[in-house]
N, C-alpha and C. Protein backbone atom coordinates (compact mmCIF):
# COMPACT_ATOMS: atom_id res chain seq x y z
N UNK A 1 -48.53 60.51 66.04
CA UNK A 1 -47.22 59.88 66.06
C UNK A 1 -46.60 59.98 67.45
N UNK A 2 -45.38 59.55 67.26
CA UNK A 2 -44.86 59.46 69.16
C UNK A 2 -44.70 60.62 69.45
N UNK A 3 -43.63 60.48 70.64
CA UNK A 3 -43.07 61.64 71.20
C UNK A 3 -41.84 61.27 71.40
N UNK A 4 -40.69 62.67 71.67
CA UNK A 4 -39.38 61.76 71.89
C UNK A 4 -39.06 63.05 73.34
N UNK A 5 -38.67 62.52 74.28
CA UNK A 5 -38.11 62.87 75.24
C UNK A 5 -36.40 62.72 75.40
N UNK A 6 -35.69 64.21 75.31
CA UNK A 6 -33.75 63.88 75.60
C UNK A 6 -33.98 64.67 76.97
N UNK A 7 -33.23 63.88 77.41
CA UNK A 7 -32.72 64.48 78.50
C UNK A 7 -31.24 64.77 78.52
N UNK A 8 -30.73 66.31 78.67
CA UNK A 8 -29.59 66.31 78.77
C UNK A 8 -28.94 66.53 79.54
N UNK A 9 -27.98 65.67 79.99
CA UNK A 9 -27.25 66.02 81.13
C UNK A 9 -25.79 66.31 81.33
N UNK A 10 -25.51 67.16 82.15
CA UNK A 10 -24.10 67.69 81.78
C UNK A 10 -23.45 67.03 83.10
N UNK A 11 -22.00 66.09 82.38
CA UNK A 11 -21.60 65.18 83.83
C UNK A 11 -20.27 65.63 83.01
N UNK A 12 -19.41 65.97 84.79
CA UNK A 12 -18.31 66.10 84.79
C UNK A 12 -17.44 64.91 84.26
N UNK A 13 -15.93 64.77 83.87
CA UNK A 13 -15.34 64.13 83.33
C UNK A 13 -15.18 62.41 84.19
N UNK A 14 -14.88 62.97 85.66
CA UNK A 14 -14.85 62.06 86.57
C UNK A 14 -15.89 61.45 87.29
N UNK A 15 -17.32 61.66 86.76
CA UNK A 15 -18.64 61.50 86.97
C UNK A 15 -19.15 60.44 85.87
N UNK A 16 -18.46 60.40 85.10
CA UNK A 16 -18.82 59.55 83.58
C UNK A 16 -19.14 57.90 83.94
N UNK A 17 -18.42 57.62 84.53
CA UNK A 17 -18.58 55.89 84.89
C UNK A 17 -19.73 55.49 85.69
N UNK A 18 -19.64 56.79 86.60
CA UNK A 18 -21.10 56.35 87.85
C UNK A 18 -21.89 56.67 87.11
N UNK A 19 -22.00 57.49 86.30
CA UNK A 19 -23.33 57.93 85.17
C UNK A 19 -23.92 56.32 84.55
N UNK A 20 -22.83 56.31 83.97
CA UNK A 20 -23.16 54.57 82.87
C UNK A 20 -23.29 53.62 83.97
N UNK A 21 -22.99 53.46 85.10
CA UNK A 21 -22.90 52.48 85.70
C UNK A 21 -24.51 52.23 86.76
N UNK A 22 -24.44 53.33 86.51
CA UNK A 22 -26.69 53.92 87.40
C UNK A 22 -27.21 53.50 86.24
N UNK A 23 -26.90 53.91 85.01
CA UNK A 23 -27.90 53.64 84.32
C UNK A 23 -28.13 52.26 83.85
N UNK A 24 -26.87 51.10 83.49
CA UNK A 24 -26.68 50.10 83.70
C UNK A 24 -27.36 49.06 84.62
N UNK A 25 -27.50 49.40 85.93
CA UNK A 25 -28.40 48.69 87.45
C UNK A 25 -29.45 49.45 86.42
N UNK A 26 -30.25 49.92 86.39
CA UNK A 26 -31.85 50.39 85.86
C UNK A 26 -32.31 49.69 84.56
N UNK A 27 -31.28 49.37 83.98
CA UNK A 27 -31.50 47.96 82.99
C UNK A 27 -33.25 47.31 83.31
N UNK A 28 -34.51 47.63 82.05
CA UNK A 28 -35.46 46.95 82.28
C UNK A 28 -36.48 48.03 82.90
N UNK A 29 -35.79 48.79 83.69
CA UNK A 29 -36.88 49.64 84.73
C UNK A 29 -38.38 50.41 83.65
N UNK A 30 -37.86 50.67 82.82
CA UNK A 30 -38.73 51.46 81.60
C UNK A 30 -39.40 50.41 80.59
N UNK A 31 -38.61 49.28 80.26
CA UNK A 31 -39.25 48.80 79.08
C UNK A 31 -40.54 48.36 78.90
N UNK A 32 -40.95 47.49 80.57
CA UNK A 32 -42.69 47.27 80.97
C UNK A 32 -43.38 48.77 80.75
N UNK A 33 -42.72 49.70 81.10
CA UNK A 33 -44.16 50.59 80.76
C UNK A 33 -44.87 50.72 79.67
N UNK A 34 -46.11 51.37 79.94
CA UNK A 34 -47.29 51.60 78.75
C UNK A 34 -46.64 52.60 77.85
N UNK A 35 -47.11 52.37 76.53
CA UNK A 35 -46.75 53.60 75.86
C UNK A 35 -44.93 53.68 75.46
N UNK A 36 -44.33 53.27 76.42
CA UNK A 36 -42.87 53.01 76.39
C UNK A 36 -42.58 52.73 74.68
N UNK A 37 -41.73 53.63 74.01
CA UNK A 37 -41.22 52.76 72.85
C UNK A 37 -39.44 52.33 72.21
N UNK A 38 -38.88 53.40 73.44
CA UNK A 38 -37.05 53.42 72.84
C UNK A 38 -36.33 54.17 73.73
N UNK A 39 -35.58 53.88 73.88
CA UNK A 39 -34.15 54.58 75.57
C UNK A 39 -32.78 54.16 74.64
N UNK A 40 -32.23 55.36 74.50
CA UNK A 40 -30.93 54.93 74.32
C UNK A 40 -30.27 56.53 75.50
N UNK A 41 -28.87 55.50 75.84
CA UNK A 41 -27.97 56.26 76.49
C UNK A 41 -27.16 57.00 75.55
N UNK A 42 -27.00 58.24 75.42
CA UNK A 42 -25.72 58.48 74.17
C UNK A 42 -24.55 59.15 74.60
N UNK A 43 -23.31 58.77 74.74
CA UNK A 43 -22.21 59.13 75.64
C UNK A 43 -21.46 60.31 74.13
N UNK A 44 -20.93 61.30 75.33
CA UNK A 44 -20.58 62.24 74.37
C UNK A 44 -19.35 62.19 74.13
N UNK A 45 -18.60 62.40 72.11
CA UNK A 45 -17.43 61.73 72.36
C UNK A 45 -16.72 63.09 72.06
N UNK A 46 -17.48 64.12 71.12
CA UNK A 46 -16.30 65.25 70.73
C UNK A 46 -17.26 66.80 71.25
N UNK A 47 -17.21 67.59 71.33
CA UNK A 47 -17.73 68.78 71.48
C UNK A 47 -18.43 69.28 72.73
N UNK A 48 -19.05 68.45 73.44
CA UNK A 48 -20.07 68.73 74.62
C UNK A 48 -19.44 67.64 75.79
N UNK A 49 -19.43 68.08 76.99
CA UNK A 49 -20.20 67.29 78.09
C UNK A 49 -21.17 66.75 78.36
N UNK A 50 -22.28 66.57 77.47
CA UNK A 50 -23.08 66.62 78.32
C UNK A 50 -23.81 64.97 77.19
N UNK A 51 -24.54 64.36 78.30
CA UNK A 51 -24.79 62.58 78.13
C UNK A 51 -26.69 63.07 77.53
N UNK A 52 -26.90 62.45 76.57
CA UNK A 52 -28.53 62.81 76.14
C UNK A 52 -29.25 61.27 76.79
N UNK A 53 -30.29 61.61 77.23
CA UNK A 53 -31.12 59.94 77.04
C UNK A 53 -32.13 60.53 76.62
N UNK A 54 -32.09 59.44 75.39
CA UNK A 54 -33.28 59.93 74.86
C UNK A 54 -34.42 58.36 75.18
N UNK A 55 -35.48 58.95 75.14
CA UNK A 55 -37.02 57.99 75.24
C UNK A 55 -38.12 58.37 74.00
N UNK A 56 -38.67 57.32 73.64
CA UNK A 56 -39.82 57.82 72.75
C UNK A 56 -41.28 57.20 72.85
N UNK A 57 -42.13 57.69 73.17
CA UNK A 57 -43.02 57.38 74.03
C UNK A 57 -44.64 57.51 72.77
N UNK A 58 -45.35 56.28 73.38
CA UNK A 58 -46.63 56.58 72.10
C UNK A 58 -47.37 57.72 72.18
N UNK A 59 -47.50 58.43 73.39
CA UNK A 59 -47.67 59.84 73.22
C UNK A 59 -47.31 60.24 74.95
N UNK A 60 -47.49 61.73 74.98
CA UNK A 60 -47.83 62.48 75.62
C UNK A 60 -47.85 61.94 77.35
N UNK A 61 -48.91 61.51 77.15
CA UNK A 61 -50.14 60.93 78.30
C UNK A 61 -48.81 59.87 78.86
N UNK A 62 -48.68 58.63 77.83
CA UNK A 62 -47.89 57.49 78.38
C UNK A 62 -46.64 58.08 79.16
N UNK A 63 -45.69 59.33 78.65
CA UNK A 63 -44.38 59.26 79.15
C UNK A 63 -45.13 60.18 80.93
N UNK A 64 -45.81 61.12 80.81
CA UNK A 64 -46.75 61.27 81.89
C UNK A 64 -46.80 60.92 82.88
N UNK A 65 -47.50 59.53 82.47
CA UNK A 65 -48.02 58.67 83.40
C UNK A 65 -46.70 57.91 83.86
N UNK A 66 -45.66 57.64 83.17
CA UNK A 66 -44.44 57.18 83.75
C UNK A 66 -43.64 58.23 84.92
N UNK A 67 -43.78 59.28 84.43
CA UNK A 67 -43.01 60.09 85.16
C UNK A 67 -43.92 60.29 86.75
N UNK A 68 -45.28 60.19 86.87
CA UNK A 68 -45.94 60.39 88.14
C UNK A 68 -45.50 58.92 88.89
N UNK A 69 -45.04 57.72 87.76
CA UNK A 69 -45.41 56.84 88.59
C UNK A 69 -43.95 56.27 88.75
N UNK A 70 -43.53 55.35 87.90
CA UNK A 70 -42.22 54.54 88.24
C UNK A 70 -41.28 55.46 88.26
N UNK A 71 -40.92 56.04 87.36
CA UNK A 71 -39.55 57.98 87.11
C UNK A 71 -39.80 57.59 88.62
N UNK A 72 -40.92 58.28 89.19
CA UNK A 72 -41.05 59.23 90.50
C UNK A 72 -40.53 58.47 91.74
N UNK A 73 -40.80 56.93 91.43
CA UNK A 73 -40.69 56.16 92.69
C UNK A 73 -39.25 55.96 92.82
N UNK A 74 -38.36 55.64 91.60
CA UNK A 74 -37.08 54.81 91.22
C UNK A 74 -36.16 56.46 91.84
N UNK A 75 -37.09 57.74 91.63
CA UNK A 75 -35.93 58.66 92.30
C UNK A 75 -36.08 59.03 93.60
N UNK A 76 -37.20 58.77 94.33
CA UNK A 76 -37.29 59.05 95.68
C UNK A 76 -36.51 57.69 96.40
N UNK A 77 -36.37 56.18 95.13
CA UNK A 77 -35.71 55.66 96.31
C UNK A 77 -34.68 55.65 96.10
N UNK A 78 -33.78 56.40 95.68
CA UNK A 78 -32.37 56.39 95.20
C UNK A 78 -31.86 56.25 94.12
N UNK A 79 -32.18 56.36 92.78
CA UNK A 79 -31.93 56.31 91.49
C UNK A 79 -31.19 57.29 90.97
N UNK A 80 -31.78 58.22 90.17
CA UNK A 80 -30.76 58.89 89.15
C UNK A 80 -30.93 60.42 89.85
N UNK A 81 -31.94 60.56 91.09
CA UNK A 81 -32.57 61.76 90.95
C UNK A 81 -31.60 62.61 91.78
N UNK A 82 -31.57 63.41 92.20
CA UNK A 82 -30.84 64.62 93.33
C UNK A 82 -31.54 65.00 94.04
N UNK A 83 -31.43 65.99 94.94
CA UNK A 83 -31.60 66.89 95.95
C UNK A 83 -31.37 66.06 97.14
N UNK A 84 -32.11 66.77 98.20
CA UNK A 84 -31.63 66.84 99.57
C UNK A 84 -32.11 65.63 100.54
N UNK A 85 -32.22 64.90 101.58
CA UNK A 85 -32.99 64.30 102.67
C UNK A 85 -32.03 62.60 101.59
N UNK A 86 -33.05 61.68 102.78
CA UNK A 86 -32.64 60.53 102.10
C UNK A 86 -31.48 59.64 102.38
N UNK A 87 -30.53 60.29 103.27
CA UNK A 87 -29.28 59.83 103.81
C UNK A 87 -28.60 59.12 103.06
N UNK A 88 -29.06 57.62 102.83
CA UNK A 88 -28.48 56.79 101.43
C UNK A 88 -28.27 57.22 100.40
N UNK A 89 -29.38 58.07 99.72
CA UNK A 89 -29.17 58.65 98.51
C UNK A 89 -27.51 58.61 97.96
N UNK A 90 -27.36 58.40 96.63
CA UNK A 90 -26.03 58.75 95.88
C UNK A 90 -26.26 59.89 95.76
N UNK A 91 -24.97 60.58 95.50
CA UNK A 91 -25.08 62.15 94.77
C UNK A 91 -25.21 61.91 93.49
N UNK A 92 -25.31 62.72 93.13
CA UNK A 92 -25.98 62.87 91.70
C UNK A 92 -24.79 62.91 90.63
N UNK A 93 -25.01 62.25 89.26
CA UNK A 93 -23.45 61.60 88.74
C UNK A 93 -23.23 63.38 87.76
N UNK A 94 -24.77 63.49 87.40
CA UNK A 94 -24.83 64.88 86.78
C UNK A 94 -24.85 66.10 87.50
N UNK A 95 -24.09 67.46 86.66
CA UNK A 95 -24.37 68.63 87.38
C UNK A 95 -25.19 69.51 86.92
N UNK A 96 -26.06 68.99 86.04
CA UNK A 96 -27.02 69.56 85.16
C UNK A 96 -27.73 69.22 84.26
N UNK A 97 -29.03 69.66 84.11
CA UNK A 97 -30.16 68.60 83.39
C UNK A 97 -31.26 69.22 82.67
N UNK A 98 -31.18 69.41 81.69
CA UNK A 98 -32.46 69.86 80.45
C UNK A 98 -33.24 68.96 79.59
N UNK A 99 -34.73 68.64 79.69
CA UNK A 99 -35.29 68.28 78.75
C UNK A 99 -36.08 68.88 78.02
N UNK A 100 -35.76 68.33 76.89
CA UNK A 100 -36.21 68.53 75.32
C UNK A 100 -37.35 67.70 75.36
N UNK A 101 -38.51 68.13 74.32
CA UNK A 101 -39.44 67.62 73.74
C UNK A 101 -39.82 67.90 72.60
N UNK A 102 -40.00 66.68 72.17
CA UNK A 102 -40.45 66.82 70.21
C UNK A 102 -41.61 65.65 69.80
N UNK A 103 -42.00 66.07 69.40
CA UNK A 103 -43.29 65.80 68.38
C UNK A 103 -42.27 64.92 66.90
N UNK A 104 -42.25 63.34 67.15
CA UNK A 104 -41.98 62.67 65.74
C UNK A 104 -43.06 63.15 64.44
N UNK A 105 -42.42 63.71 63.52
CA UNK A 105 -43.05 64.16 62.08
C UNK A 105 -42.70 63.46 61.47
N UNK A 106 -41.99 62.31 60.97
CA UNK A 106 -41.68 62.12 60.02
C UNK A 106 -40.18 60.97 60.75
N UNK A 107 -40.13 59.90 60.25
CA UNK A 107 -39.29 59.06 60.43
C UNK A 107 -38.90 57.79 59.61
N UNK A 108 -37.94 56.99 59.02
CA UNK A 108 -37.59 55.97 58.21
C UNK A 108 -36.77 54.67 58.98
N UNK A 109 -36.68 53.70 58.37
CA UNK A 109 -36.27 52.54 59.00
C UNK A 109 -35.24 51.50 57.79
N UNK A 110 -34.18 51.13 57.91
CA UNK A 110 -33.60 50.18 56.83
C UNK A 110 -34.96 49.81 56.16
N UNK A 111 -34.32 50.00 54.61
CA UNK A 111 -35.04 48.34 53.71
C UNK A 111 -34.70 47.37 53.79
N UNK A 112 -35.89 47.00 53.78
CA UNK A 112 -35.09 45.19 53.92
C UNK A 112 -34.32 44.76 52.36
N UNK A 113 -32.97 44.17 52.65
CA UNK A 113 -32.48 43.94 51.72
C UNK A 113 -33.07 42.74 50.93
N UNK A 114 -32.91 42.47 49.46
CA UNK A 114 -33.40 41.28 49.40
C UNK A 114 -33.74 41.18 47.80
């Protein structure tokens, strides 16, 4: 079965718009990949700071192979990524970042009505 990748990120209050608004321009960047199966942004409304994206990938290998290849390129040329060099670079909209990984066991979908 798939895999699901969250990424969580903890963005300050006044960081929130450039957050949605990076991720917005990247529109498409993921959906050609292999293996690729679901991206949602999820904005946080009561309890946490912090923004999840989650991805779900046909396994392992595919999200992988994304991360050596397009992930890697889209943050060295200025995308979502941080650290140092780069001059252009944006700063980074987040001040903190954890991913989760899970193994799909078990999942359902509407019936079709009818």
């Amino acid at each position: 079965m798939s895999i699901v990748k969250i990424n969580a990120l903890t963005v300050p209050a006044e960081q929130r718009e450039v957050l949605e608004q990076r991720f917005a321009s990247r529109a498409g960047a993921v959906e050609g990949s292999d293996g690729f199966e679901w991206f949602e942004l999820l904005r946080p409304v009561e309890g946490t700071d912090q923004y999840l994206v989650y991805t779900r990938w046909r396994s392992e290998e595919d999200f992988q192979a994304w991360m050596e290849g397009p992930m890697k390129a889209a943050h060295q040329g200025g995308g979502q990524g941080g650290g140092e060099g780069g001059g252009a670079r944006p700063k980074p909209a987040a001040s903190g970042s954890t991913v989760w990984s899970f193994e799909v066991v078990q999942q359902a979908a509407p019936k079709p009505q009818g």
